[in-house]
C-alpha atoms as a PDB file:
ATOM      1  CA  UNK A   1       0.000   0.000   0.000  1.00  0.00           C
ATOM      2  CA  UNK A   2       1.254   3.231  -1.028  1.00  0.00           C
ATOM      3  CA  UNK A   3       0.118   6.592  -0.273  1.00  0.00           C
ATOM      4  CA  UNK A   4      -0.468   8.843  -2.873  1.00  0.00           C
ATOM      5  CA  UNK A   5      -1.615  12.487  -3.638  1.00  0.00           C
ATOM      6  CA  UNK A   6       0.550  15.525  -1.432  1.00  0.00           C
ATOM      7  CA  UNK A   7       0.801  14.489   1.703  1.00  0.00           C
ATOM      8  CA  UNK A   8       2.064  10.763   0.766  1.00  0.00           C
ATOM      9  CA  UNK A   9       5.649  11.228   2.118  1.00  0.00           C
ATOM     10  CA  UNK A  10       4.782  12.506   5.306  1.00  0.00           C
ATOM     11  CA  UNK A  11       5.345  10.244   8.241  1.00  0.00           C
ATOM     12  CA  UNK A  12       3.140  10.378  11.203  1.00  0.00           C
ATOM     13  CA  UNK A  13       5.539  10.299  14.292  1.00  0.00           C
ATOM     14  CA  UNK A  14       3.085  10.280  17.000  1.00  0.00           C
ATOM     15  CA  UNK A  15      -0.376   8.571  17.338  1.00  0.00           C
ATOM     16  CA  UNK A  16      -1.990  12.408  17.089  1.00  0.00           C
ATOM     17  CA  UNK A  17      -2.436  12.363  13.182  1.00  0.00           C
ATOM     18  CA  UNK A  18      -0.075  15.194  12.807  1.00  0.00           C
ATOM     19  CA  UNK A  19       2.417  15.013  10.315  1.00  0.00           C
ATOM     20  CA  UNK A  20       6.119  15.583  10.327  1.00  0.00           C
ATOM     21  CA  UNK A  21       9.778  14.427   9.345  1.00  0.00           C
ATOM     22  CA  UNK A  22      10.732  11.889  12.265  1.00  0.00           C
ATOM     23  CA  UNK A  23      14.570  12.085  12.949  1.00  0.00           C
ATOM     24  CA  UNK A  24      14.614   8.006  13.554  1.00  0.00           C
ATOM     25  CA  UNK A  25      13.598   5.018  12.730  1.00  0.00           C
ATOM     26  CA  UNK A  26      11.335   3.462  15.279  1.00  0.00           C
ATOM     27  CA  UNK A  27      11.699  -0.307  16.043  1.00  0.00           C
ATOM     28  CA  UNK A  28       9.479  -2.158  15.084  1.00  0.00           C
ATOM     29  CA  UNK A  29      10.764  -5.585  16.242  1.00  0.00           C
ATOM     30  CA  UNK A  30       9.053  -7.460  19.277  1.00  0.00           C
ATOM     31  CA  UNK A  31       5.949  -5.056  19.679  1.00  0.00           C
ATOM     32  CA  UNK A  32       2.533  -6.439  20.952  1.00  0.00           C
ATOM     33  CA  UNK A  33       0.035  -5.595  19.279  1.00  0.00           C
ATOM     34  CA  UNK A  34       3.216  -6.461  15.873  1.00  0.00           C
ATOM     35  CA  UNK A  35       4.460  -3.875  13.512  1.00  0.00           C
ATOM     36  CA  UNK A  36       1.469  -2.419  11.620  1.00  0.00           C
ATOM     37  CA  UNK A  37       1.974  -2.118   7.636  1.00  0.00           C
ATOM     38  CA  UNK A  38       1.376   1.712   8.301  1.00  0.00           C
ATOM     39  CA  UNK A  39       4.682   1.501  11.042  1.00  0.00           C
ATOM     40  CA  UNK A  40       6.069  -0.288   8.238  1.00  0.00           C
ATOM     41  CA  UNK A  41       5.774   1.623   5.369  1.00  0.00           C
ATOM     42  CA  UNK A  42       6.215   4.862   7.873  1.00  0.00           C
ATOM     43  CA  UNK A  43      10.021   3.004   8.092  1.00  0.00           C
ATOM     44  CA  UNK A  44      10.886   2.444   4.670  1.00  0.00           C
ATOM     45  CA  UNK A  45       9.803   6.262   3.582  1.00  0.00           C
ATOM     46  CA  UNK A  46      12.043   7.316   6.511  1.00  0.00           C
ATOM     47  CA  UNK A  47      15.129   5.317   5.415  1.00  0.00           C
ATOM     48  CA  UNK A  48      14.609   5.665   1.914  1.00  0.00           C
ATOM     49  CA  UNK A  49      14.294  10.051   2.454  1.00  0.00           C
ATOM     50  CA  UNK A  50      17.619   9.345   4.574  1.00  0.00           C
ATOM     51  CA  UNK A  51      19.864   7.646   1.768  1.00  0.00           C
ATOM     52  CA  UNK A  52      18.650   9.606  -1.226  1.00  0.00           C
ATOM     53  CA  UNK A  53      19.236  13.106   1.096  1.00  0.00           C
ATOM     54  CA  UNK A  54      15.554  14.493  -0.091  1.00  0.00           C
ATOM     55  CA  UNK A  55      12.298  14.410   2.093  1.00  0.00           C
ATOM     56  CA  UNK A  56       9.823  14.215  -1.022  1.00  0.00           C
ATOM     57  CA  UNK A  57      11.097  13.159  -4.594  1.00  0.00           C
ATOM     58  CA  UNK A  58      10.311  15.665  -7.753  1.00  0.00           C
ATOM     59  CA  UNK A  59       8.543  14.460  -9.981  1.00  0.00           C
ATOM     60  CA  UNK A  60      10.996  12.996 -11.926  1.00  0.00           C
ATOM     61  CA  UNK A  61      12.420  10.287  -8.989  1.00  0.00           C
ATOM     62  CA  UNK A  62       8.763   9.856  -7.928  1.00  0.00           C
ATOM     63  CA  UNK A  63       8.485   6.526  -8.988  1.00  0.00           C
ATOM     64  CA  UNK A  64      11.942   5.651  -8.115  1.00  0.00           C
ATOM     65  CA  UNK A  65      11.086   7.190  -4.590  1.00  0.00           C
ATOM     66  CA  UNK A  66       8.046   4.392  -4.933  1.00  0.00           C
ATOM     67  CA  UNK A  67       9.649   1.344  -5.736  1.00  0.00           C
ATOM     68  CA  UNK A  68      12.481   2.169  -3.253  1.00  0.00           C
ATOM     69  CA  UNK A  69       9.788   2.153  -0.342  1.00  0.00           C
ATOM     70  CA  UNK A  70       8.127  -0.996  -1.627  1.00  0.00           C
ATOM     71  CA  UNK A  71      11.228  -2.756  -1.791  1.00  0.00           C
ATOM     72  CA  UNK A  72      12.011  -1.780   1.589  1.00  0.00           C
ATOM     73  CA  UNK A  73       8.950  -1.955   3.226  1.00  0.00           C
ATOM     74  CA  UNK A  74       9.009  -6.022   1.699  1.00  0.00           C
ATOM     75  CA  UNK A  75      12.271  -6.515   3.117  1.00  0.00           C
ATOM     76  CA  UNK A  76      11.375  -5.263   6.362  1.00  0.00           C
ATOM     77  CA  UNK A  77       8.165  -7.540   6.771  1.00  0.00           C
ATOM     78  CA  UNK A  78       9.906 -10.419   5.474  1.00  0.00           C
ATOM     79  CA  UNK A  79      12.661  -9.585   8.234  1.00  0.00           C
ATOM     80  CA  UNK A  80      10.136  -8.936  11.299  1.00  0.00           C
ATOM     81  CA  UNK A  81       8.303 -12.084  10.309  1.00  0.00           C
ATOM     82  CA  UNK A  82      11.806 -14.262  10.346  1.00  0.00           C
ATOM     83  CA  UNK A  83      13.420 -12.933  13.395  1.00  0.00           C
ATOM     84  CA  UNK A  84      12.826 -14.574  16.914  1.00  0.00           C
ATOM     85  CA  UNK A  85      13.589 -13.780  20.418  1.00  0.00           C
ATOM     86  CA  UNK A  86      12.670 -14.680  24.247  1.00  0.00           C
ATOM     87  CA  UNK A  87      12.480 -11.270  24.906  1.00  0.00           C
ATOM     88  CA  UNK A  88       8.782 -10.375  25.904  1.00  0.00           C
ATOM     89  CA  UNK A  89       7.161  -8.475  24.036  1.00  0.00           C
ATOM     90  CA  UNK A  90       6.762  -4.637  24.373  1.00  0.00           C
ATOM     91  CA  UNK A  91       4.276  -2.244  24.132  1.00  0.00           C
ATOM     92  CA  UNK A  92       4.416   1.010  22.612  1.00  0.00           C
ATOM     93  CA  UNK A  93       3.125   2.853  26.004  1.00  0.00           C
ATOM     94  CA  UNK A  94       6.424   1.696  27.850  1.00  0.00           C
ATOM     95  CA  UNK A  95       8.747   2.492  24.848  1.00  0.00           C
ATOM     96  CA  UNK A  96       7.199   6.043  25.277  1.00  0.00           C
ATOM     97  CA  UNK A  97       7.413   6.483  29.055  1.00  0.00           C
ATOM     98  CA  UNK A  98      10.944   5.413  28.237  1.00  0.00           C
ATOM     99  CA  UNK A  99      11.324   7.829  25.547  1.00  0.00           C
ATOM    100  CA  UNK A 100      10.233  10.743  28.093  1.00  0.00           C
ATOM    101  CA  UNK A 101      12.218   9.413  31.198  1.00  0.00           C
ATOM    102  CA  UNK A 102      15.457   9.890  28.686  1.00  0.00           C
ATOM    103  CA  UNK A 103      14.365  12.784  27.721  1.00  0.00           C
ATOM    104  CA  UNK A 104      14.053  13.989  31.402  1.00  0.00           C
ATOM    105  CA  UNK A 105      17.420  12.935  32.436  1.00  0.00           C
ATOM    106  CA  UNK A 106      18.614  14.720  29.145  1.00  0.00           C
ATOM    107  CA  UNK A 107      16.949  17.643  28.733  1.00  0.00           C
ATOM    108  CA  UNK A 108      15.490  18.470  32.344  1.00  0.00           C
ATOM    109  CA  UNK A 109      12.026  18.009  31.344  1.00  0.00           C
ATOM    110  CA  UNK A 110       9.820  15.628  29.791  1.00  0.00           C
ATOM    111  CA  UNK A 111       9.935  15.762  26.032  1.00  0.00           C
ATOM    112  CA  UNK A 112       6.886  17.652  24.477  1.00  0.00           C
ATOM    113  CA  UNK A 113       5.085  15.640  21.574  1.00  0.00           C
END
């Protein structure tokens, strides 16, 4: 599934709806409820804007951009569905309460989202 129209390369970082240009790559490995395709393809847009240096492609490299992100967003699946571990699983609420305690030792204060 890829998006299309203007908005198509923009990555929700948060579970808000906004919209912006995340500075890293989440993991997705080991999650309960697993990856979504949306966390997913949110990945492979990130990684592919990283290694080609643009945030949106012209139109020109659009379909480049496209195939780039499919590729990688099939890799990635096929790689989350392969890999095991006796880890238990974690939930995105910890990973965040995590996020904001590092923040806190950090910055001073919890991290805004």
């Amino acid at each position: 599934m890829t998006p299309r129209g203007p908005r198509a390369w923009a990555v929700r970082c948060d579970d808000t709806g906004r919209t912006a240009m995340c500075r890293n790559i989440r993991r997705l490995h080991n999650f309960t409820p697993p990856a979504t395709d949306t966390e997913v393809h949110d990945a492979a847009v990130q990684y592919v804007r990283k290694i080609s240096g643009s945030t949106a492609p012209s139109a020109a490299n659009r379909e480049a951009f496209d195939r780039a992100v499919e590729a990688v967003s099939a890799a990635t699946t096929e790689l989350l569905e392969s890999l095991v571990t006796s880890a238990p699983p974690r939930t995105r609420e910890e990973e965040a309460a995590r996020a904001k305690e590092r923040a806190q030792r950090r910055f001073g204060t919890a991290a805004q989202n």
